[in-house]
Protein backbone atom coordinates (compact mmCIF):
# COMPACT_ATOMS: atom_id res chain seq x y z
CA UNK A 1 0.00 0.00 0.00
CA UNK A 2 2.78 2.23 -0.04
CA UNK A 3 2.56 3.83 -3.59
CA UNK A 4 -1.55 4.56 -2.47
CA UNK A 5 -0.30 5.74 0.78
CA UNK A 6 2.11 8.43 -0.59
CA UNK A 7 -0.82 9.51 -3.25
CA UNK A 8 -2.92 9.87 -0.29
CA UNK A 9 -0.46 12.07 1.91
CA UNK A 10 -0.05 14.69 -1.03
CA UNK A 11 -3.63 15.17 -0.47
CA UNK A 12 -3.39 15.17 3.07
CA UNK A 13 -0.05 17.86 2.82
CA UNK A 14 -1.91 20.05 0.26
CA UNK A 15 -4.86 20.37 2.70
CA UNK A 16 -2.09 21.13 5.85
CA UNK A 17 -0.77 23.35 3.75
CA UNK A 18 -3.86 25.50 2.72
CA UNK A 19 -4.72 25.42 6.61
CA UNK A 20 -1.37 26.62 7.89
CA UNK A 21 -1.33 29.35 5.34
CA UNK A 22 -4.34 30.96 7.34
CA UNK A 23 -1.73 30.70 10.76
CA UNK A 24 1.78 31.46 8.76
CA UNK A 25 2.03 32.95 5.56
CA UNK A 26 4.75 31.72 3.69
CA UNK A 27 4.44 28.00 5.17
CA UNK A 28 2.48 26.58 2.61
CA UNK A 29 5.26 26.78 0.00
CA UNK A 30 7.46 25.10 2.90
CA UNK A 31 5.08 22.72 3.44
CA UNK A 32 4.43 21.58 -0.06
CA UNK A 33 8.01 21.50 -1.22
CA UNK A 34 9.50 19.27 2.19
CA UNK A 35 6.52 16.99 1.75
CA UNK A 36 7.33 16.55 -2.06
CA UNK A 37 10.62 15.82 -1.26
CA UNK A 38 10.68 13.55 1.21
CA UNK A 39 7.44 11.78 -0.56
CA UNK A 40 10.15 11.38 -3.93
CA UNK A 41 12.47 9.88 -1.72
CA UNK A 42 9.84 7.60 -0.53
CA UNK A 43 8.50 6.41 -3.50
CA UNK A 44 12.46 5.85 -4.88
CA UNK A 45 13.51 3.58 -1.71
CA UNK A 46 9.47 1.68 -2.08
CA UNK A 47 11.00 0.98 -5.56
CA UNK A 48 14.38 0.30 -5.11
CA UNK A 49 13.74 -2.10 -2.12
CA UNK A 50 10.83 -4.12 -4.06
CA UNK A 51 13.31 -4.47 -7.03
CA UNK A 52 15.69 -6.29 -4.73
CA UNK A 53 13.68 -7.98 -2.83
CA UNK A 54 11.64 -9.34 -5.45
CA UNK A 55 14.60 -9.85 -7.85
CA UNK A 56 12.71 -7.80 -10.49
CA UNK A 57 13.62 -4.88 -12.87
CA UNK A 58 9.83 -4.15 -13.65
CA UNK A 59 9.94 -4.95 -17.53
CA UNK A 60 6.24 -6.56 -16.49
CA UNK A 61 3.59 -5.07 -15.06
CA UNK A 62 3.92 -5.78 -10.99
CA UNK A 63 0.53 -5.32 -9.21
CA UNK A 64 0.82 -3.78 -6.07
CA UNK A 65 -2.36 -3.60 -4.77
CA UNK A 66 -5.94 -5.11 -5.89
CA UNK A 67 -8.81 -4.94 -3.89
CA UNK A 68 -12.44 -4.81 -4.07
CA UNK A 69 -13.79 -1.21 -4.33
CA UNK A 70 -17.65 -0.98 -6.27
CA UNK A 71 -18.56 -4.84 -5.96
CA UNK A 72 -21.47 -4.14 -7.48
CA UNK A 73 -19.86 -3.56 -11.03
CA UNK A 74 -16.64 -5.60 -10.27
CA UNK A 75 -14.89 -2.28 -9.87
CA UNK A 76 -11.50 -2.73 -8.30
CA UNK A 77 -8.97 -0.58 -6.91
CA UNK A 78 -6.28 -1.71 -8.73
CA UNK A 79 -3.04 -0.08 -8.95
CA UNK A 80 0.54 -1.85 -10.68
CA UNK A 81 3.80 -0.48 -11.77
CA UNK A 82 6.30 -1.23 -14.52
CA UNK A 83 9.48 0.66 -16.40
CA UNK A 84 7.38 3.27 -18.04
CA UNK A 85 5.33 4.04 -15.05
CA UNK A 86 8.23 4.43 -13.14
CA UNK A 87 10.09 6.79 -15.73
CA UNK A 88 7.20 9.09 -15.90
CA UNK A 89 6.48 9.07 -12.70
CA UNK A 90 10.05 9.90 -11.54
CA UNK A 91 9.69 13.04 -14.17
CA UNK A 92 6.42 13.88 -12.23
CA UNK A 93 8.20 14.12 -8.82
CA UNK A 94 11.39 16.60 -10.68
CA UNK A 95 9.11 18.70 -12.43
CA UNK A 96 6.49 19.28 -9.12
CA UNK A 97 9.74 20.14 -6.95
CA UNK A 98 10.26 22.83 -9.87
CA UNK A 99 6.33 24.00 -10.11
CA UNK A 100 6.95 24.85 -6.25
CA UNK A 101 10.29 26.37 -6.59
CA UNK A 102 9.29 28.87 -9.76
CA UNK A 103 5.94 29.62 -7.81
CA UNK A 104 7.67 30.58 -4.77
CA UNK A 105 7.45 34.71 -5.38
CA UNK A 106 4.64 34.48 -8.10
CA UNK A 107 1.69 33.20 -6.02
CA UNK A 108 0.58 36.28 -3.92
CA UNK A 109 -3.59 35.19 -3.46
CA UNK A 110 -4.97 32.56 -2.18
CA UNK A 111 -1.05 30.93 -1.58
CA UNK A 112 -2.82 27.73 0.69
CA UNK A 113 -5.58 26.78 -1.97
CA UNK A 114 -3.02 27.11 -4.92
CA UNK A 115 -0.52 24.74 -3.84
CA UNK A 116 -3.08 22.55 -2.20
CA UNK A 117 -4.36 22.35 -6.24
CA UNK A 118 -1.45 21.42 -7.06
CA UNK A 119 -0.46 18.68 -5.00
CA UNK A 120 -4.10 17.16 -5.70
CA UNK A 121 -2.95 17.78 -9.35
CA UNK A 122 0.30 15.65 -8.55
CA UNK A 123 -1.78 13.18 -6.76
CA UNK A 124 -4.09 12.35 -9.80
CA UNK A 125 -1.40 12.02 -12.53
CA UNK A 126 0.61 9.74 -10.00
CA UNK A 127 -2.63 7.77 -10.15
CA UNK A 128 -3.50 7.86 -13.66
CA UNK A 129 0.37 6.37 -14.12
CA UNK A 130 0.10 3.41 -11.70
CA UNK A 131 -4.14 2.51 -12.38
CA UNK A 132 -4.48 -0.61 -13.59
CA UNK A 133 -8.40 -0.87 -13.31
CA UNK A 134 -9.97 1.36 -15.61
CA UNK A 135 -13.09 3.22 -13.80
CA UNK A 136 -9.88 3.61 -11.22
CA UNK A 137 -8.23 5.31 -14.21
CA UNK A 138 -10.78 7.23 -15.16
CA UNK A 139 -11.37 8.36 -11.54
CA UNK A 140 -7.90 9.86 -11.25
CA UNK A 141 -7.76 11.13 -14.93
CA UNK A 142 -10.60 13.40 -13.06
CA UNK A 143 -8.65 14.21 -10.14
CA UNK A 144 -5.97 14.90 -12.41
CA UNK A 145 -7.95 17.31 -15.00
CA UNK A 146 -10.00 19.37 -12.05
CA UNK A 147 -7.31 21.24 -10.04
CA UNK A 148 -5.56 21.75 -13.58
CA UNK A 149 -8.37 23.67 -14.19
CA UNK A 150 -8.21 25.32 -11.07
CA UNK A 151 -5.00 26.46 -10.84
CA UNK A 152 -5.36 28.26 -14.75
CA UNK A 153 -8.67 29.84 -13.46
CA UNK A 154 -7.67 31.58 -10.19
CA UNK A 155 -4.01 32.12 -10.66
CA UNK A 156 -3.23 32.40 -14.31
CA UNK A 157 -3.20 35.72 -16.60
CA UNK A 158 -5.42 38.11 -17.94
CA UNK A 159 -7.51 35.84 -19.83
CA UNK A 160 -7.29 33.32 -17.78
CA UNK A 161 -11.18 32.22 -17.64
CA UNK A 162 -11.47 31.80 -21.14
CA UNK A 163 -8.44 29.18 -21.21
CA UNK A 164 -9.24 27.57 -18.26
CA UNK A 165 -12.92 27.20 -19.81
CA UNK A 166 -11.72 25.80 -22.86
CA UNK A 167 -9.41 23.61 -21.64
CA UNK A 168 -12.65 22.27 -19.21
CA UNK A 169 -14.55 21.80 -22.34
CA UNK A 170 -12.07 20.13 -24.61
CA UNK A 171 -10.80 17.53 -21.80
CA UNK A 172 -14.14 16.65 -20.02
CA UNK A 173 -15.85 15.95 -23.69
CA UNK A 174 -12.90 13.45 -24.71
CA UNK A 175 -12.84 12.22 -21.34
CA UNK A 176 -16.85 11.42 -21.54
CA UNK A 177 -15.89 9.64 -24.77
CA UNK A 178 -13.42 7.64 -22.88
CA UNK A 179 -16.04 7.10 -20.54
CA UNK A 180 -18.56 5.57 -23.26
CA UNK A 181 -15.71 3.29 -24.62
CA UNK A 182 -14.97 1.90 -21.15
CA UNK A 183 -17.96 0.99 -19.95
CA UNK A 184 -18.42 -0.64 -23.65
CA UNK A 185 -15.19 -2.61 -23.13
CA UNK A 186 -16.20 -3.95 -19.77
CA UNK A 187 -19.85 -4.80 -21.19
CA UNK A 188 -17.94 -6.76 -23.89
CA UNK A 189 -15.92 -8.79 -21.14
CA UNK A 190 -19.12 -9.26 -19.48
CA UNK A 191 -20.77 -10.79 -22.71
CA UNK A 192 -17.59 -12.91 -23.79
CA UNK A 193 -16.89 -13.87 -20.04
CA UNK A 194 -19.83 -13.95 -18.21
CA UNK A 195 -18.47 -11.37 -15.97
CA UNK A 196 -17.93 -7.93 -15.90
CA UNK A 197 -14.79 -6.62 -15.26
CA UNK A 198 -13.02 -3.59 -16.04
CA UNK A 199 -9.35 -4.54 -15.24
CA UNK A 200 -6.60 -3.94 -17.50
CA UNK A 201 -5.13 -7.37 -17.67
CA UNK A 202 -8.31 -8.98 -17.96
CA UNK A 203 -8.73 -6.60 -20.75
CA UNK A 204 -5.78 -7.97 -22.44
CA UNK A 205 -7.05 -11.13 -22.81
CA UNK A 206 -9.94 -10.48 -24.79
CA UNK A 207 -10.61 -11.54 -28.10
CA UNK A 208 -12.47 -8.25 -29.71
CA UNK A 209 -13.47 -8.19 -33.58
CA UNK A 210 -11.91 -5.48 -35.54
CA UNK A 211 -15.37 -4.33 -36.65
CA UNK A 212 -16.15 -3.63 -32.91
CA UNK A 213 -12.43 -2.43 -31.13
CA UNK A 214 -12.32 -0.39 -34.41
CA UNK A 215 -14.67 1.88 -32.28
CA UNK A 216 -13.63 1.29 -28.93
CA UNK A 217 -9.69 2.28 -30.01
CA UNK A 218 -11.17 5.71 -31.38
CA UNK A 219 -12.72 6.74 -28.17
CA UNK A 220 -9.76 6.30 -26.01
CA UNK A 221 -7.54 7.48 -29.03
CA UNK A 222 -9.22 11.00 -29.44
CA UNK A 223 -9.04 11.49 -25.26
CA UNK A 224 -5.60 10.65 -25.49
CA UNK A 225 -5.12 12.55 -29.05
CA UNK A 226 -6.83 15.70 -27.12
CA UNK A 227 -4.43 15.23 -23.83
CA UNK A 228 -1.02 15.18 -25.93
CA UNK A 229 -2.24 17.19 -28.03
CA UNK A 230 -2.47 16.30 -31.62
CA UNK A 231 -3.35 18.60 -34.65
CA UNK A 232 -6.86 19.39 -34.89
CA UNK A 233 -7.32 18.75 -31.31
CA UNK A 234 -4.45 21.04 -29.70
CA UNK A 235 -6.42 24.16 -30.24
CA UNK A 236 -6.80 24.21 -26.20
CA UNK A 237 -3.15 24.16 -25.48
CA UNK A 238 -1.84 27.89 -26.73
CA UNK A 239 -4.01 29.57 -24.46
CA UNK A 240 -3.77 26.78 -21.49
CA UNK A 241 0.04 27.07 -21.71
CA UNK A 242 -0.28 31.18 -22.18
CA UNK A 243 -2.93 32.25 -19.66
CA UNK A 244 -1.60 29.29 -16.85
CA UNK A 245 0.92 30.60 -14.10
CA UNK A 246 4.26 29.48 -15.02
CA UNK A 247 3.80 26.01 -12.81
CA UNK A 248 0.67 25.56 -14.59
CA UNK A 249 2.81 25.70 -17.70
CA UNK A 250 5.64 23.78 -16.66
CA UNK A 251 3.52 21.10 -15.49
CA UNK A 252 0.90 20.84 -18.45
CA UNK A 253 3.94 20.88 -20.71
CA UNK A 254 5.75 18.33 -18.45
CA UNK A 255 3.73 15.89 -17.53
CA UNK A 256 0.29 16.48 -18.15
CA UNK A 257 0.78 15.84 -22.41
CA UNK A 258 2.76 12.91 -21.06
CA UNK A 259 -0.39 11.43 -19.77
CA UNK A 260 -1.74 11.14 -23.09
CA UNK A 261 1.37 9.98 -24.64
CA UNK A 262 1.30 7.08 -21.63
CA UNK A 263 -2.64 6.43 -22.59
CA UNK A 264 -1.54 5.42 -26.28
CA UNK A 265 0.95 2.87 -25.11
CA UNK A 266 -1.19 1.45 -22.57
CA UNK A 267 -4.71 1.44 -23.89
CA UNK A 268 -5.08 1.67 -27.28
CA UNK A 269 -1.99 -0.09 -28.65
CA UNK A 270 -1.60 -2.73 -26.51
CA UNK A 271 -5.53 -3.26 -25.72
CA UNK A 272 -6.32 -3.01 -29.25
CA UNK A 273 -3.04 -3.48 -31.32
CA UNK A 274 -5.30 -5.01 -34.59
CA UNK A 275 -7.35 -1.70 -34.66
CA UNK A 276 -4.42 0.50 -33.89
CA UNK A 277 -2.02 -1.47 -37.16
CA UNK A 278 -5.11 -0.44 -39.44
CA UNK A 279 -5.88 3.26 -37.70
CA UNK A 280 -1.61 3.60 -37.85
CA UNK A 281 -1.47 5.30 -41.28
CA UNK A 282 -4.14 8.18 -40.15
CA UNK A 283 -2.08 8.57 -36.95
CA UNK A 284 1.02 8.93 -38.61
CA UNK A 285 -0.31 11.77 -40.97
CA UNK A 286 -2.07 13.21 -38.10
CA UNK A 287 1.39 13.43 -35.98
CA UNK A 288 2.98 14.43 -39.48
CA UNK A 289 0.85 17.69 -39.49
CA UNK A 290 0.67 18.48 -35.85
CA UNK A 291 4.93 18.28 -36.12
CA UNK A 292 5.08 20.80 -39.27
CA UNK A 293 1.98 22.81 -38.27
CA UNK A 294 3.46 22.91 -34.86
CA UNK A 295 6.95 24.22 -35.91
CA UNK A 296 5.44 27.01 -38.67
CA UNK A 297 3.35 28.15 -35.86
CA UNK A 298 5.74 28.84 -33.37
CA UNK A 299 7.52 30.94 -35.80
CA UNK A 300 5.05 32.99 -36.37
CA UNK A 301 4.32 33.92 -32.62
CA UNK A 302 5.48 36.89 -30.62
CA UNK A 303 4.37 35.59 -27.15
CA UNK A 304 7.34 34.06 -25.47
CA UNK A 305 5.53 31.20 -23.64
CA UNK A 306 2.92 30.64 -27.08
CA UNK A 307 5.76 30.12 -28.87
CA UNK A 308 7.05 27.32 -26.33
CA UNK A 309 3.28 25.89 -26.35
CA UNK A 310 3.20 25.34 -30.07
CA UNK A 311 6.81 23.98 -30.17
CA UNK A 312 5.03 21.56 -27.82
CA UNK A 313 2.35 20.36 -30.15
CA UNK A 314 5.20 20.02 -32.61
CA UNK A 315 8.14 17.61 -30.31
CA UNK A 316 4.81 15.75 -29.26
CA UNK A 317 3.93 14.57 -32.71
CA UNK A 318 6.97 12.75 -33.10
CA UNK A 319 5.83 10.91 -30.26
CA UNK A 320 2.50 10.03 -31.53
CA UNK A 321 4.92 9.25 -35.13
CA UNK A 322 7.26 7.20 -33.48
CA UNK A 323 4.82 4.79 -31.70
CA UNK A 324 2.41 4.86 -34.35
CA UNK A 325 5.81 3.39 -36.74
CA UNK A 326 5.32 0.05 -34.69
CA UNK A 327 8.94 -0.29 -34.09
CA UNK A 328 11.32 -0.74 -31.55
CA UNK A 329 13.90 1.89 -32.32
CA UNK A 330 11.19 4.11 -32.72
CA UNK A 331 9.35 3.46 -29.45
CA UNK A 332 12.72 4.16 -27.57
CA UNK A 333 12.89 7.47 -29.12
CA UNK A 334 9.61 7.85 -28.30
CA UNK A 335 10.03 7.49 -24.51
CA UNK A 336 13.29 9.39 -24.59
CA UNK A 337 11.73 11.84 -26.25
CA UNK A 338 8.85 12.47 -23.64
CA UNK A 339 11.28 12.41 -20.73
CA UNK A 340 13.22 15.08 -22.77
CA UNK A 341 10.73 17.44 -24.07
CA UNK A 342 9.11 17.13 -20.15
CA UNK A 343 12.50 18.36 -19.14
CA UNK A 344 13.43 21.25 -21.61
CA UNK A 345 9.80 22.63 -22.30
CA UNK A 346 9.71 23.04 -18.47
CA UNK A 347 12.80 24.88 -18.45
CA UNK A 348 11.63 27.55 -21.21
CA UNK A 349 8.19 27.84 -19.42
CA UNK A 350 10.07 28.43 -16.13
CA UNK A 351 12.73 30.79 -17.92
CA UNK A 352 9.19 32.69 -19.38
CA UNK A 353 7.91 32.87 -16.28
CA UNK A 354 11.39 34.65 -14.85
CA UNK A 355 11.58 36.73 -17.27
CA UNK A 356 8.11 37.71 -16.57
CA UNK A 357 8.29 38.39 -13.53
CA UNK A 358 11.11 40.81 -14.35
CA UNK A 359 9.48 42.61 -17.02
CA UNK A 360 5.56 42.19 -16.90
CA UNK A 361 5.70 41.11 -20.25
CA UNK A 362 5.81 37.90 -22.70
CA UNK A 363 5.97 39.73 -25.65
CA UNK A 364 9.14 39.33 -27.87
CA UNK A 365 8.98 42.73 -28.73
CA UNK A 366 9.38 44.13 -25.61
CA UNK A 367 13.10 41.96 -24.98
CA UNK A 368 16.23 41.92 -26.17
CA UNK A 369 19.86 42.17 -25.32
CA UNK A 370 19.28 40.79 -22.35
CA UNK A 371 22.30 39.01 -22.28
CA UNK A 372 24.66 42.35 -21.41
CA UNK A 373 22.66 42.28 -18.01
CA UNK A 374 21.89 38.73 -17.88
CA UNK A 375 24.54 36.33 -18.91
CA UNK A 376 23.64 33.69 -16.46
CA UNK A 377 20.64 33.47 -17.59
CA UNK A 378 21.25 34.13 -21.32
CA UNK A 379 23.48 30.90 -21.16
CA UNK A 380 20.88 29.11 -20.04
CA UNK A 381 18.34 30.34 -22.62
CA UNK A 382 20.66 29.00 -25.26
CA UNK A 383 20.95 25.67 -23.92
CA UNK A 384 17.38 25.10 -23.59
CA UNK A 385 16.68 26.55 -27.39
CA UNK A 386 19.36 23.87 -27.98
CA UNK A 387 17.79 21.45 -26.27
CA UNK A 388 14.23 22.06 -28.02
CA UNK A 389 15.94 22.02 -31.32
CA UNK A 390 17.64 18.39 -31.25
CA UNK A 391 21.26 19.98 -30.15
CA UNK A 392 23.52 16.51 -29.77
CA UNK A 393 24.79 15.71 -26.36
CA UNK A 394 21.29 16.83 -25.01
CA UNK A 395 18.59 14.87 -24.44
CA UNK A 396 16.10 15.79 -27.09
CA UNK A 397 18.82 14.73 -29.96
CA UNK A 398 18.53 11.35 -28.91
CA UNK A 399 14.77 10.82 -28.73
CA UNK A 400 14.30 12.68 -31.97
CA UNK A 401 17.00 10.39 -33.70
CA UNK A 402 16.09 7.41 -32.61
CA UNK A 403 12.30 8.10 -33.48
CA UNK A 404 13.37 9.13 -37.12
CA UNK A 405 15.84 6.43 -37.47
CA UNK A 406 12.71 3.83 -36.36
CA UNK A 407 10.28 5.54 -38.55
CA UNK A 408 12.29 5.54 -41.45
CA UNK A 409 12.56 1.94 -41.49
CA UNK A 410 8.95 1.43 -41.42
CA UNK A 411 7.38 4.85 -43.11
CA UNK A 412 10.22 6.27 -44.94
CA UNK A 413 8.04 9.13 -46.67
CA UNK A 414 7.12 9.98 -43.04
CA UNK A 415 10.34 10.52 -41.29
CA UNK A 416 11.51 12.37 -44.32
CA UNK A 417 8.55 14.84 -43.78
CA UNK A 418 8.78 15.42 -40.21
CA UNK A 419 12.10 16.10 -40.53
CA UNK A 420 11.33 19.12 -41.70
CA UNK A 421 10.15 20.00 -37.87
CA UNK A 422 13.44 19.74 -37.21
CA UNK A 423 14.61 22.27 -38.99
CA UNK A 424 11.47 24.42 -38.14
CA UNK A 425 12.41 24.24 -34.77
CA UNK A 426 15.96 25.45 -35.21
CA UNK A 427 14.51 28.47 -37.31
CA UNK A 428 12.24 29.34 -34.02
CA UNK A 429 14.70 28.08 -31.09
CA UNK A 430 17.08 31.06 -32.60
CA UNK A 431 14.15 33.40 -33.28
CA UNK A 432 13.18 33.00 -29.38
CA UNK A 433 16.85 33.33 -28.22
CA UNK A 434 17.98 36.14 -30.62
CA UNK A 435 14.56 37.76 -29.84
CA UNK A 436 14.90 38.05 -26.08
CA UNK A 437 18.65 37.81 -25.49
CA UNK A 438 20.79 39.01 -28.90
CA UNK A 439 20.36 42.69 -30.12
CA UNK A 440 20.05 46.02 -28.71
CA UNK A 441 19.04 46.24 -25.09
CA UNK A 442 15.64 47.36 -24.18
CA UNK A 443 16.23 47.48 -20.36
CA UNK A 444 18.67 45.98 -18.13
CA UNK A 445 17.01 42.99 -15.77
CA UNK A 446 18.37 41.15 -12.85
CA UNK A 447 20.28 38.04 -13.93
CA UNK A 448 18.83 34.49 -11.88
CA UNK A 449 19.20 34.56 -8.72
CA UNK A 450 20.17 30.50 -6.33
CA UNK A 451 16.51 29.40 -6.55
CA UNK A 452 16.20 30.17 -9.98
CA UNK A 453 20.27 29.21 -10.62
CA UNK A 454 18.93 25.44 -9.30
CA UNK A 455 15.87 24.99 -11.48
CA UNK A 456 18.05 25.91 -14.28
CA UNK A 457 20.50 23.92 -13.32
CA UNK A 458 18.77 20.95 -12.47
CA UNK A 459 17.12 20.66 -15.79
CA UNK A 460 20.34 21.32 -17.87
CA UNK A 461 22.02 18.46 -16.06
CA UNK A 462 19.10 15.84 -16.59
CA UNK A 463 19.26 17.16 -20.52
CA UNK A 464 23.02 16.86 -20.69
CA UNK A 465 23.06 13.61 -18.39
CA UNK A 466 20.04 11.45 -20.88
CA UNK A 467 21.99 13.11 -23.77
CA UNK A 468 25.35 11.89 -22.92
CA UNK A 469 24.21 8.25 -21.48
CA UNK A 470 20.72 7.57 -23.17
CA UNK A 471 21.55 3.85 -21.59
CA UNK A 472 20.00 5.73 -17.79
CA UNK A 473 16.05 5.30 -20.27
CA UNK A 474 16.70 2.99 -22.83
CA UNK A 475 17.46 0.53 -21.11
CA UNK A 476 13.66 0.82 -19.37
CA UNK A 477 12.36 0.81 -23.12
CA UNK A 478 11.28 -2.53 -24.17
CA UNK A 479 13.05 -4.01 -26.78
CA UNK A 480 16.47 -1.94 -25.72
């Protein structure tokens, strides 16, 4: 119980810290990050210590905990962990110690209900990674999606309610279609069974005709499609990612687009791989354009942090490409490839949110030179533009590669077109740096200060570190 137990006490530590906020303003930020801290080390000594004691590295699913929840509809409480659970949700625990550390000066109202959001936030996707029964799934997908919305409501920019509504909208209707498909998959089980269940790895076992999981695939495929996002369902994200508070950003960008990423894998390639071989061809165009569209896009904007958000919808179509190519190579890219972009699109949203905070403005036009007063933090800027743009000996270059390399082999005429994101996103990782940093100054701004020199610093080693010795994921890909 100890992976439920540690989802539970982020609840319980988001709810201490909205009440001691009331008694001691400042604790709340105190409270969240020690609590996230010594949770992470938690959950890394649970999985260490079951790894050795159980002589296993996790390439299979291990369930942790099943128990009986709604007997009435042989609804479980189900939750299981394996190597790709475990990657994302060791990004999950990095990226929410950065969300508290770049909100530490931004969140001036309501401080106790924000971070209290965002440890229930935390909580869900934690749950949505380890769920194994899907009503459980679906339940934390909920958890996951509410305080989102939240947190982009109350604490984001000045048209906030408009992106928090939309992003309500788009997400709850893909979700209900989820929802339908579900309860359809579970009614199947019951009619080919005599049972109903809605367990994963009962799930597996079925024996669905393509006529019928044709359907089924589509309505977990267009939640998921929605969540990463993928052209012409991303429309949400721009304004999300613009209108959020930088953690919002950092952690829709980070982990949040994961989630859909990690709901292709799981439930609608390996739960229907049949329907998914025939839907791959209308995937693969469908990541194609969201990784060109993406790139042009992001050229053309001249809001720092909707630039980052389209680059977004861009890197995540080679994800979608890459396991939609139904190939090994290409699946380890695509992993690598989430961790990465999780890593460096954090770091521009966080270096947007500094910068930000030191001019009250995201608009391109209003920066420049601000490497004469900012070097620190120039250097930085560059690396992460370097990062986003496939740079080698950073982590992006190697999911990128490897996804290309994979695709190739199976859809060359792909690969050779999404290439061309590549080079769109070195045309706009040099606009945004030469933009903000290159050229005559505008104003001189304070160059990052510890807290801000160790969430840049953080991220730039995990870049340089996966980019240097890919071996630390691959080797938790399967087929690697």
């Amino acid at each position: 119980m100890t992976v439920t137990l540690i989802m539970l006490a982020l609840v319980i530590a988001g709810a201490l810290a909205w009440r001691a906020e009331t008694y001691w303003q400042g604790s709340a930020k105190w409270l969240a990050l020690i609590s996230l801290a010594l949770l992470a080390t938690v959950f890394a000594v649970f999985v260490i210590d079951y790894a050795i004691n159980h002589n296993n590295d996790f390439a299979q699913l291990q369930v942790l905990s099943r128990v009986n929840w709604i007997q009435t509809f042989n609804i479980q409480y189900s939750i299981a962990l394996d190597q790709l659970s475990i990657v994302l949700i060791a990004l999950t625990w990095l990226l929410a110690i950065i969300c508290v550390l770049v909100s530490w000066h931004e969140i001036k109202h309501h401080v106790g209900f924000y971070y209290f959001n965002l440890l229930l936030t935390i909580a869900g996707i934690i749950g949505v990674f380890v769920a194994v029964d899907m009503f459980l799934f679906f339940f934390f997908w909920e958890v996951m999606l509410l305080p989102m919305t939240a947190i982009i409501a109350i604490w984001g920019h000045e048209k906030r309610h408009f992106a928090a509504l939309k992003f309500f909208i788009f997400t709850q209707v893909s979700s209900l279609l989820m929802l339908v498909a579900i309860i359809a998959t579970g009614y199947f089980h019951l009619l080919q069974t005599g049972q109903l269940s809605f367990y994963y790895l009962d799930w597996l076992m079925l024996d669905i005709p393509l006529s019928m999981s044709q359907y089924l695939m589509l309505g977990f495929f267009i939640a998921f499609a929605v969540k990463l996002p993928s052209v012409p369902l991303h429309s949400w994200l721009p304004d999300a990612h613009t209108q959020a508070p930088t953690a919002g950003s950092v952690l829709l960008a980070g982990v949040l687009l994961k989630t859909g990423a990690y709901g292709l894998i799981r439930f609608v390639i390996f739960l229907f791989p049949q329907a998914s071989t025939q839907f791959a061809p209308i995937a693969a165009t469908l990541a194609v354009v969201s990784i060109v569209y993406g790139a042009k896009m992001a050229f053309a904007q001249q809001d720092f942090k909707r630039l980052v958000a389209y680059s977004s919808i861009s890197h995540m179509g080679f994800v979608m490409l890459a396991l939609f190519a139904f190939n090994s190579v290409a699946y380890q890219g695509a992993i690598v490839t989430m961790v990465a972009h999780g890593l460096s699109s954090a770091a521009l949203f966080a270096l947007a949110g500094m910068i930000y905070q030191r001019i009250h403005s995201r608009d391109l036009a209003d920066m420049g030179g601000f490497w004469q007063s900012a070097p620190r933090m120039g250097g930085f800027a560059l690396a992460f533009a370097g990062a986003a743009f496939g740079l080698p000996g950073l982590a992006n270059f190697i999911g990128e590669f490897f996804s290309l390399v994979g695709v190739f082999q199976v859809l060359p005429e792909f690969a050779v077109i999404a290439a061309l994101g590549l080079i769109g996103s070195a045309i706009y990782g040099m606009v945004l740096f030469q933009s903000s940093f290159q050229g005559t100054p505008t104003q001189d701004i304070i160059d990052l200060q510890p807290r801000e020199l160790i969430i840049c610093g953080s991220l730039l080693l995990m870049l340089l570190a996966i980019g240097l010795y890919p071996r630390l994921l691959l080797k938790f890909s399967f087929g690697a």
